[in-house]
PDB file of N, CA and C in Angstrom:
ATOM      1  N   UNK A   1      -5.264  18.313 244.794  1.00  0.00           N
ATOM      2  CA  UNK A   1      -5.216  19.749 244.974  1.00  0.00           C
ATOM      3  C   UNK A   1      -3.785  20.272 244.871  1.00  0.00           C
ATOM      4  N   UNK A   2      -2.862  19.150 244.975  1.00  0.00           N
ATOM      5  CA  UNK A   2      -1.442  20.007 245.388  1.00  0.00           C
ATOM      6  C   UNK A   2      -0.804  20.339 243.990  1.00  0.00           C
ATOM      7  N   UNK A   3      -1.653  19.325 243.158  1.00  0.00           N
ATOM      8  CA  UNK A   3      -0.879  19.716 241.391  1.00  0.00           C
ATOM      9  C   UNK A   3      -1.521  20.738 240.337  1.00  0.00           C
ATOM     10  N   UNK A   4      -3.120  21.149 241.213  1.00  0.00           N
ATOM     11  CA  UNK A   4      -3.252  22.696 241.161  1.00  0.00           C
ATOM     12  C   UNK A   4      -2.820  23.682 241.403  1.00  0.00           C
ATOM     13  N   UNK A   5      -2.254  23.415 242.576  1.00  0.00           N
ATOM     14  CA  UNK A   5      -1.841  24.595 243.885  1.00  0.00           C
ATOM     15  C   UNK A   5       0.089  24.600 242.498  1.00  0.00           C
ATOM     16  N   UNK A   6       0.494  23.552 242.113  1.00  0.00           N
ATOM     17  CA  UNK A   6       2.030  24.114 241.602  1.00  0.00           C
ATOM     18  C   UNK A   6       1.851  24.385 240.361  1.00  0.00           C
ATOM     19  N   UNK A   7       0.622  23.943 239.668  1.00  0.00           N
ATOM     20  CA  UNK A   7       0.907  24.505 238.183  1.00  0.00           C
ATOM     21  C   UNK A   7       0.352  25.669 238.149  1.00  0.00           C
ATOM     22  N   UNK A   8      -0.556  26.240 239.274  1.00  0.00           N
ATOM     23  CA  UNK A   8      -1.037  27.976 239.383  1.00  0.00           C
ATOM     24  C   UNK A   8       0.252  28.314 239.813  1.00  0.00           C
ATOM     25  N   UNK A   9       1.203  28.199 240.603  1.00  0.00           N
ATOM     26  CA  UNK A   9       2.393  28.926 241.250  1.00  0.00           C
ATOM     27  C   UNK A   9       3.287  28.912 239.578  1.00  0.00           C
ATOM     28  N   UNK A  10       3.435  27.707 238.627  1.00  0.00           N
ATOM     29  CA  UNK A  10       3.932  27.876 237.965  1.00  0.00           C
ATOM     30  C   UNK A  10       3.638  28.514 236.420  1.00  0.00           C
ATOM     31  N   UNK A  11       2.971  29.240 236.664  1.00  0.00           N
ATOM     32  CA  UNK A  11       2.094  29.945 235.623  1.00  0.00           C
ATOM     33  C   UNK A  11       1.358  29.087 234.883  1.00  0.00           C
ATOM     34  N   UNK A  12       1.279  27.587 234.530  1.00  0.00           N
ATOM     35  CA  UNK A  12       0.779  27.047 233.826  1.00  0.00           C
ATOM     36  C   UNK A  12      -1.056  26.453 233.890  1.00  0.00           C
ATOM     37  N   UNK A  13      -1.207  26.914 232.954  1.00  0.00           N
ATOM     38  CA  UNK A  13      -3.198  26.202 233.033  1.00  0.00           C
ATOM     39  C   UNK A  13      -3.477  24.717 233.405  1.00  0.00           C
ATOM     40  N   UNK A  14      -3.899  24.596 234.675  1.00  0.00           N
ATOM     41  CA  UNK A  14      -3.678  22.776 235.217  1.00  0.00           C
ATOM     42  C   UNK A  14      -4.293  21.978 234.358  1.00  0.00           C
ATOM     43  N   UNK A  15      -5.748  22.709 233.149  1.00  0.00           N
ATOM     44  CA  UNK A  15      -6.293  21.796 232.378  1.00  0.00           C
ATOM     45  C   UNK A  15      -5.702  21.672 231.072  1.00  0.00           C
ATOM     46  N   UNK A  16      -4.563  23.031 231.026  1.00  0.00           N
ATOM     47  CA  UNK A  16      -3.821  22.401 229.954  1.00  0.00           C
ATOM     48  C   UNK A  16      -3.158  21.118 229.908  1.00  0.00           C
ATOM     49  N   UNK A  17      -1.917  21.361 231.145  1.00  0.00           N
ATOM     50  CA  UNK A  17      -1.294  20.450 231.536  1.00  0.00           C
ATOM     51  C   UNK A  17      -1.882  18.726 231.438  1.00  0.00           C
ATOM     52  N   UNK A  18      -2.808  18.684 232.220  1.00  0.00           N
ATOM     53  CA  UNK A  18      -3.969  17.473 232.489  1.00  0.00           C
ATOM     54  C   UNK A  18      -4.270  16.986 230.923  1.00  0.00           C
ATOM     55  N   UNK A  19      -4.508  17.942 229.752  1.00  0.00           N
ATOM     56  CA  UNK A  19      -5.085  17.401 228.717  1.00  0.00           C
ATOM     57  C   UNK A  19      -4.082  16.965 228.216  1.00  0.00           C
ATOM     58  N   UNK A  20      -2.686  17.811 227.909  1.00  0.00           N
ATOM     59  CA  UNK A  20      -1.531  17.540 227.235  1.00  0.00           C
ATOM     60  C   UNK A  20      -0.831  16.038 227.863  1.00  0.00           C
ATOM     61  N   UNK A  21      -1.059  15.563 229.003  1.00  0.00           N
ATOM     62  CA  UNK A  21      -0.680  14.320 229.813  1.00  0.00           C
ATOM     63  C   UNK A  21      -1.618  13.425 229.383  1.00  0.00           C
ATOM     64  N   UNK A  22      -3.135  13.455 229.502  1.00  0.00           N
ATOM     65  CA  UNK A  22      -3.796  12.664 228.987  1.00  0.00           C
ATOM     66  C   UNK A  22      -3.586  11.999 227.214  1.00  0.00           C
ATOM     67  N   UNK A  23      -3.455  13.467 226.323  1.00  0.00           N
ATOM     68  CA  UNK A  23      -3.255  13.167 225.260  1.00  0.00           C
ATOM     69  C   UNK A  23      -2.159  12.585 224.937  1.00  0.00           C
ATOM     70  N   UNK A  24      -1.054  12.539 225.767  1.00  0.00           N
ATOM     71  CA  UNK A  24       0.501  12.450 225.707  1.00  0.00           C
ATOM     72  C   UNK A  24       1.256  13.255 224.585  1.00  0.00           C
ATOM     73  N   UNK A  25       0.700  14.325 224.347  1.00  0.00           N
ATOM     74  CA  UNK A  25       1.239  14.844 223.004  1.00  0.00           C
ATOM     75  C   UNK A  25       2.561  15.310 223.758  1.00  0.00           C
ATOM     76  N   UNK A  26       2.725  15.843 225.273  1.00  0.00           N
ATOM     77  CA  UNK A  26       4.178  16.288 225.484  1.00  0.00           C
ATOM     78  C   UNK A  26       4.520  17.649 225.495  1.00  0.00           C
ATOM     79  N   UNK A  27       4.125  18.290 225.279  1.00  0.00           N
ATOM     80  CA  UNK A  27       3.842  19.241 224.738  1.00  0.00           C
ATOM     81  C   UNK A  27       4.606  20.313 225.695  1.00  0.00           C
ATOM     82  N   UNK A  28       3.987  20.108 226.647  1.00  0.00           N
ATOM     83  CA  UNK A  28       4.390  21.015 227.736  1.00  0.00           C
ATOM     84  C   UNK A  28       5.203  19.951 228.892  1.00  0.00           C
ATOM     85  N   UNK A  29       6.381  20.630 229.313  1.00  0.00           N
ATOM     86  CA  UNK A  29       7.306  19.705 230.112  1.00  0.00           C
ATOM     87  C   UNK A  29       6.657  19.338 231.279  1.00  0.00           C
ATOM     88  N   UNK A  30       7.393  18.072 231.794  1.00  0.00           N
ATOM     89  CA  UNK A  30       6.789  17.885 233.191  1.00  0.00           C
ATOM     90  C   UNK A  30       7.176  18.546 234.086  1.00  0.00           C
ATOM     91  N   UNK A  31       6.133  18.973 235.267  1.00  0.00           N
ATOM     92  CA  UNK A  31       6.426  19.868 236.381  1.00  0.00           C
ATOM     93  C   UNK A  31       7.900  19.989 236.799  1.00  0.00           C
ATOM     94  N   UNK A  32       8.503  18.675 236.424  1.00  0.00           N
ATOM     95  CA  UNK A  32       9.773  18.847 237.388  1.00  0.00           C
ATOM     96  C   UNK A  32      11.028  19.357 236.554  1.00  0.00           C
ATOM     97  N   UNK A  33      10.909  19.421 235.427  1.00  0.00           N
ATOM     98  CA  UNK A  33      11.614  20.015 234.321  1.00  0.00           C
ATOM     99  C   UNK A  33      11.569  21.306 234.461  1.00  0.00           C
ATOM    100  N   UNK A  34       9.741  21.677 234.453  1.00  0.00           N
ATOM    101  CA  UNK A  34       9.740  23.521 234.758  1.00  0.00           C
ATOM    102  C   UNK A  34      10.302  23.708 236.205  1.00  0.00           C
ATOM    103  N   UNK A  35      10.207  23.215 236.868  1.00  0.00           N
ATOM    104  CA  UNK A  35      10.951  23.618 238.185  1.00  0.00           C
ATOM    105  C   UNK A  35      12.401  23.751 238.602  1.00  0.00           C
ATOM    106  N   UNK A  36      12.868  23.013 237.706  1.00  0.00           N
ATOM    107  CA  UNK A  36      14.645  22.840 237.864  1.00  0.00           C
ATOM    108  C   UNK A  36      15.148  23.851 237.178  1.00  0.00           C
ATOM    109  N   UNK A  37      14.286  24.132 235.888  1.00  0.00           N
ATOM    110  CA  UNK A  37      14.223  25.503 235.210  1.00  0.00           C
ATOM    111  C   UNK A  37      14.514  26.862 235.672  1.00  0.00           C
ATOM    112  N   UNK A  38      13.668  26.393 236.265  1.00  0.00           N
ATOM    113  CA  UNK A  38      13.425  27.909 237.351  1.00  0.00           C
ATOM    114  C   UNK A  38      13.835  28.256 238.357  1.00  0.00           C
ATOM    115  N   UNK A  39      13.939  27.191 239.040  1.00  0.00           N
ATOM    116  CA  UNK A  39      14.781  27.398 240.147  1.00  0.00           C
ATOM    117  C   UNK A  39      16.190  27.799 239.451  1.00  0.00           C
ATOM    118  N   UNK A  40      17.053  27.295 238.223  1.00  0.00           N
ATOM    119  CA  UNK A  40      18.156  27.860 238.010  1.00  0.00           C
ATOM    120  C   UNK A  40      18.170  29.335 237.811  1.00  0.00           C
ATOM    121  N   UNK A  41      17.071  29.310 237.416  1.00  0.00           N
ATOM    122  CA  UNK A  41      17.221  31.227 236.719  1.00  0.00           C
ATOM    123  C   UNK A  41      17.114  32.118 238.130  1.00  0.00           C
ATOM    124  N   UNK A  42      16.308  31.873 239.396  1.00  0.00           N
ATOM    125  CA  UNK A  42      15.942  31.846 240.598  1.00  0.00           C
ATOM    126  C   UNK A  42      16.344  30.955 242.026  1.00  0.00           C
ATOM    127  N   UNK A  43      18.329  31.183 242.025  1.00  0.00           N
ATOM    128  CA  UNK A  43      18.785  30.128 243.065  1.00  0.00           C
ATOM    129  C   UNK A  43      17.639  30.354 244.024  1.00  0.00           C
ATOM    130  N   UNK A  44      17.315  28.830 244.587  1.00  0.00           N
ATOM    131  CA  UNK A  44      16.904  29.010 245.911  1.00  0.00           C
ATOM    132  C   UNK A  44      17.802  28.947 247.441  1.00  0.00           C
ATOM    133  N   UNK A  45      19.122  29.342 247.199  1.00  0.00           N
ATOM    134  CA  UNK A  45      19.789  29.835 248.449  1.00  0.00           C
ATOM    135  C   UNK A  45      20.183  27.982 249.045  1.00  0.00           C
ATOM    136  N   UNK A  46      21.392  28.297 249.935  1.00  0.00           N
ATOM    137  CA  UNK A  46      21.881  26.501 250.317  1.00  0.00           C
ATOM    138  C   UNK A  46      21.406  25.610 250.508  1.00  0.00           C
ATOM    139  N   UNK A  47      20.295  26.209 251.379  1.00  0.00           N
ATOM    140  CA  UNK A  47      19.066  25.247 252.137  1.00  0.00           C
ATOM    141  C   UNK A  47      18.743  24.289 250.762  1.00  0.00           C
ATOM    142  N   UNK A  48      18.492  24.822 249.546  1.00  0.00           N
ATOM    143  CA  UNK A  48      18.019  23.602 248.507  1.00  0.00           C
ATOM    144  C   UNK A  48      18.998  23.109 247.980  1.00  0.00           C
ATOM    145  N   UNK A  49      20.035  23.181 248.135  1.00  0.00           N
ATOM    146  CA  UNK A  49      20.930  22.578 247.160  1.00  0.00           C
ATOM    147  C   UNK A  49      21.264  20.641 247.955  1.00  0.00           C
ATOM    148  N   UNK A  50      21.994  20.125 246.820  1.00  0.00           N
ATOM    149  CA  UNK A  50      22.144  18.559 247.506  1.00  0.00           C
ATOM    150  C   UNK A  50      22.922  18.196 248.004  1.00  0.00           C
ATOM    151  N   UNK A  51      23.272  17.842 249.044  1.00  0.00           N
ATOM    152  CA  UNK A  51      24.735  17.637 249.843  1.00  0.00           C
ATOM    153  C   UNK A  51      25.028  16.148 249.550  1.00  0.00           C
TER     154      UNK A  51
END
């Protein structure tokens, strides 16, 4: 449920995602790629950063 719950937060279709992983075509980046993404365009403030 929780890799529903981030690819709806991350705009992405979870059965896209799921097929594009199954197929391995790649297609679409892995979650953690779109997230580092985004979070740059969208600091999340000190608390996230890495000490």
């Amino acid at each position: 449920m929780s890799l529903v719950a981030t690819t709806r937060q991350l705009g992405i279709s979870f059965f896209e995602y799921v097929r594009d992983r199954i197929s391995q075509l790649r297609i679409i980046p892995s979650l953690s790629t779109i997230i580092r993404e985004k979070s740059s365009i969208h600091p999340l403030g000190l608390s996230w950063q890495l000490e």
